[in-house]
Each structure stands twice: as C-alpha cells, then as structure tokens.
C-alpha atoms as a PDB file:
ATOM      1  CA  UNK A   1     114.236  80.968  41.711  1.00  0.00           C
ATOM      2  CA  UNK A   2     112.136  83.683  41.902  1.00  0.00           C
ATOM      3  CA  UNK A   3     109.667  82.694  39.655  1.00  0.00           C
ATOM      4  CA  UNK A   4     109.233  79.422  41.222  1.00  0.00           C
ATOM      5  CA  UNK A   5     108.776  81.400  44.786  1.00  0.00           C
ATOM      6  CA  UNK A   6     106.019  83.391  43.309  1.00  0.00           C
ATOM      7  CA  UNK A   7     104.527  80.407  41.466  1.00  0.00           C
ATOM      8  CA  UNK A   8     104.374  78.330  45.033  1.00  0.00           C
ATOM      9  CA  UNK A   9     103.198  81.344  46.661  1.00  0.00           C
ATOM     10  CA  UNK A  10     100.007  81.543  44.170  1.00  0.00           C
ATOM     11  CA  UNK A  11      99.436  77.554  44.713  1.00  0.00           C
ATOM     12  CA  UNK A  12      99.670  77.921  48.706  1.00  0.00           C
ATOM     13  CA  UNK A  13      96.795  80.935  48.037  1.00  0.00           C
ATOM     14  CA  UNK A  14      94.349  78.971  45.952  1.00  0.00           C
ATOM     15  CA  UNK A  15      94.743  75.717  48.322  1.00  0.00           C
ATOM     16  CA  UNK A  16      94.423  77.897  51.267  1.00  0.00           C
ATOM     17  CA  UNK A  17      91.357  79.680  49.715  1.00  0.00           C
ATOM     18  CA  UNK A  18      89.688  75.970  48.890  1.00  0.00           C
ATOM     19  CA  UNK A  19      90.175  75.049  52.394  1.00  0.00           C
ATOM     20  CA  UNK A  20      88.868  78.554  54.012  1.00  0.00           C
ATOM     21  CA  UNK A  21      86.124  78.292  51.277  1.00  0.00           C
ATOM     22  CA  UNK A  22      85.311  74.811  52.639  1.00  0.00           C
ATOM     23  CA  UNK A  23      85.489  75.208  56.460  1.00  0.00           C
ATOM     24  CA  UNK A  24      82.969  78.280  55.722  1.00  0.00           C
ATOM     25  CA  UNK A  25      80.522  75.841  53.731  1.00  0.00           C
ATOM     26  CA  UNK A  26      80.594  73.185  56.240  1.00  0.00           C
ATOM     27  CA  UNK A  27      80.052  76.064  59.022  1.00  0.00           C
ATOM     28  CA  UNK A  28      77.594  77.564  56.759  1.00  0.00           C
ATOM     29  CA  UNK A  29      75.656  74.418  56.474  1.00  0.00           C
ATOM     30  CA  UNK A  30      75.678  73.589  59.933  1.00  0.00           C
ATOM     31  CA  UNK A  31      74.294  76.975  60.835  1.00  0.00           C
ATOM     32  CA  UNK A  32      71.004  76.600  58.891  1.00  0.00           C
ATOM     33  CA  UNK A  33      70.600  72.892  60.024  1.00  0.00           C
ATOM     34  CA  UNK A  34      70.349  74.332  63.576  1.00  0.00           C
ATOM     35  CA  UNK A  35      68.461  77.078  62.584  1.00  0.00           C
ATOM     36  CA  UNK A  36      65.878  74.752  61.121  1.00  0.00           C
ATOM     37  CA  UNK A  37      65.693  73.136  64.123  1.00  0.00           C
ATOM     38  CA  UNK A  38      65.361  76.239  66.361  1.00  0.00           C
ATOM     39  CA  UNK A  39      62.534  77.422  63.948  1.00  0.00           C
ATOM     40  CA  UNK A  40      60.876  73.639  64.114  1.00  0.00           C
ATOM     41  CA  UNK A  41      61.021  73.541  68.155  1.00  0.00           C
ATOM     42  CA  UNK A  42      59.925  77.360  68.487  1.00  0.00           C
ATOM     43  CA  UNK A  43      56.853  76.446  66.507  1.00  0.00           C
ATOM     44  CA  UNK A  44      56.060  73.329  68.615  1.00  0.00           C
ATOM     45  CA  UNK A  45      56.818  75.794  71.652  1.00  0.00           C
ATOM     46  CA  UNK A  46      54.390  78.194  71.147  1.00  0.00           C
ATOM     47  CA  UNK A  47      52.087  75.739  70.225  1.00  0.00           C
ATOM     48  CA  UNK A  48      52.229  73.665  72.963  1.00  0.00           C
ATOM     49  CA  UNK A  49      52.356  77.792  75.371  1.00  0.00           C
ATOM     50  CA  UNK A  50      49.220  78.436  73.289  1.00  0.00           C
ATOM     51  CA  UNK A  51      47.547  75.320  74.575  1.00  0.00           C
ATOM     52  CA  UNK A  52      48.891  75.302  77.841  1.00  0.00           C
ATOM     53  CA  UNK A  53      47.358  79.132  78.168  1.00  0.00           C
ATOM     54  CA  UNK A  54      44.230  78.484  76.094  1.00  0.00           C
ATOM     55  CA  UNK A  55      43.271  75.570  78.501  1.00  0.00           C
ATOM     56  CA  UNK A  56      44.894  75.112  81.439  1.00  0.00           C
ATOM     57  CA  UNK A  57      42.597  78.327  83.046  1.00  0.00           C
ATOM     58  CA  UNK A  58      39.699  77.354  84.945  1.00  0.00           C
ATOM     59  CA  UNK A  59      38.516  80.646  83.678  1.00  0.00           C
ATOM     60  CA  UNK A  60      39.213  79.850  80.438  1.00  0.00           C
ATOM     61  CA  UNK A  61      37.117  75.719  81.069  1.00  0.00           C
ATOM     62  CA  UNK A  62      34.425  77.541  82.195  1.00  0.00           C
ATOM     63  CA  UNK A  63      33.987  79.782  79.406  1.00  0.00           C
ATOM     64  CA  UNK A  64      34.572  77.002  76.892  1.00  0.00           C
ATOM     65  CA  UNK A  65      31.575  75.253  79.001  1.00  0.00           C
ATOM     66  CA  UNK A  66      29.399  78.102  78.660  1.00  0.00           C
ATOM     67  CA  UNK A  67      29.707  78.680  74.900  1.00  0.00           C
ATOM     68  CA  UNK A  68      29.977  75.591  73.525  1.00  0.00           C
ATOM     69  CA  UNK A  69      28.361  73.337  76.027  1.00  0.00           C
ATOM     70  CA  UNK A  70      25.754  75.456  77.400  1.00  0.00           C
ATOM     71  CA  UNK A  71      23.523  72.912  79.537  1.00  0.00           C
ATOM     72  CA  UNK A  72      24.709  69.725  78.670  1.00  0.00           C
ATOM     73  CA  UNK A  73      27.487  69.301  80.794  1.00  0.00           C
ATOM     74  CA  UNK A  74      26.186  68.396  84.623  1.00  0.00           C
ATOM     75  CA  UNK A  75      28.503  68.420  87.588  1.00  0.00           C
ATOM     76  CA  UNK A  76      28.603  65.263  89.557  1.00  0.00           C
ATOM     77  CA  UNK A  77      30.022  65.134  93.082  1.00  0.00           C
ATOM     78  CA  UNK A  78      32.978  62.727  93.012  1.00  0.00           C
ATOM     79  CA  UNK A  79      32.430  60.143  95.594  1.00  0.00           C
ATOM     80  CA  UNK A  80      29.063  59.269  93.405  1.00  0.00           C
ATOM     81  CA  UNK A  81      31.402  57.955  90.876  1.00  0.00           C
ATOM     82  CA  UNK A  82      31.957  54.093  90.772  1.00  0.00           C
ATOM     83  CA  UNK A  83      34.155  51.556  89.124  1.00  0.00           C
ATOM     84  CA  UNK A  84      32.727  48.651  87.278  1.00  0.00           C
ATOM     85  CA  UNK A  85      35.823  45.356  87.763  1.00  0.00           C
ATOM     86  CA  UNK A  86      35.355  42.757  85.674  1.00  0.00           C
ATOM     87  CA  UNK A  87      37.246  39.785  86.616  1.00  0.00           C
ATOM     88  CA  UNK A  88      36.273  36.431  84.378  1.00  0.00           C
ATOM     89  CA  UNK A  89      32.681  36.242  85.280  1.00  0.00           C
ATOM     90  CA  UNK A  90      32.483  38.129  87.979  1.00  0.00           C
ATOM     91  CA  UNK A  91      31.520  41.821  88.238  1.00  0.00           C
ATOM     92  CA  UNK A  92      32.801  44.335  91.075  1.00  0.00           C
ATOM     93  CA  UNK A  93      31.442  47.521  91.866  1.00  0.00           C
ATOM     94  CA  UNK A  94      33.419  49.595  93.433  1.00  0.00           C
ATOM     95  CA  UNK A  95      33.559  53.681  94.385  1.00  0.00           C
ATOM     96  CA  UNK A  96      36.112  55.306  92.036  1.00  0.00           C
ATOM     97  CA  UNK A  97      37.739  57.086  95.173  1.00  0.00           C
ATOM     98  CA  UNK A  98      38.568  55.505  98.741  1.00  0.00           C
ATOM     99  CA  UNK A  99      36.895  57.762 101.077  1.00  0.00           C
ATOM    100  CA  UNK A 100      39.315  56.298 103.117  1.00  0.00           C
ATOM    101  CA  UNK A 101      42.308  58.157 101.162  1.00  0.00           C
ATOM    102  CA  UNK A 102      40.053  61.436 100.990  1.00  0.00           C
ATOM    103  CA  UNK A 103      39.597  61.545 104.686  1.00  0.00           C
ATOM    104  CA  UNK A 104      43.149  61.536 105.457  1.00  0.00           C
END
C-alpha cells in the first residue's frame, strides 16, 4: 500500500510538472508575441513623432525652403488661385476659394 502511495504520488508530480511546464510555455509564448508587437508599434511611433516634429514646424518648412529650395518656390496669395471644371465639353473657371466664405 505504501508503495503504490508513493508510486501515485511520483505520477501526480510529473503530470503536474507537464501541465505547469505547459501553462508557462503558452504564457511564455504569448509574452514575446506581444512584445513583438510593442517593439513593431514603438518603431512606427517614433517614426510617425519624428515626422510629425521634423515637419509639422513652420520653422522647420521654412528652413527646408531655404536649403533645399532656395528661390524656386514663389508665394502666391490665395484668392489668385482658380479651379479649372470640366464638365463634358464645357470648361468652368472658377476661384479656388469663395471670398464669400473668407469674408465671413
């Protein structure tokens, strides 16, 4: 009786060690999946904060302008600007803006 109390003993050990040893693999694997992903979306974060910072600064346009542009970029006033409509044969020029909508 004894020997058969040990022997069951021993069993319930290894089957409870394959199932610990299993839960912790799962877990495990389920860790680096979302770690993966956290390293994948920080990368695209600062990516995305890099160009958000880089150009969203006016500062930052202008200097861009400056050295890689130099002259050849001309500022045009706005309400200068027109839209062409083409509609089957018929062509509509239009101003880009209602002054209308500006004035308001």
């Amino acid at each position: 009786m004894k020997k058969s109390l040990v022997i069951f003993f021993i069993i319930f050990l290894i089957f409870f060690t394959a199932l610990i040893k299993n839960s912790t693999k799962r877990i495990d694997d389920e860790i680096f999946i979302t770690e993966e992903t956290i390293r994948t979306l920080k990368k695209d974060f600062e990516t995305i904060k890099l160009e958000y910072n880089y150009l969203s600064s006016p500062e930052k346009l202008m200097q861009q302008q400056n050295q890689y542009f130099e002259n050849d970029l001309v500022k045009l006033d706005i309400m200068k600007v027109k839209k062409i409509i083409i509609d089957n044969d018929l062509v509509k020029i239009t101003d880009f803006i209602d002054k209308l909508k500006v004035n308001e």
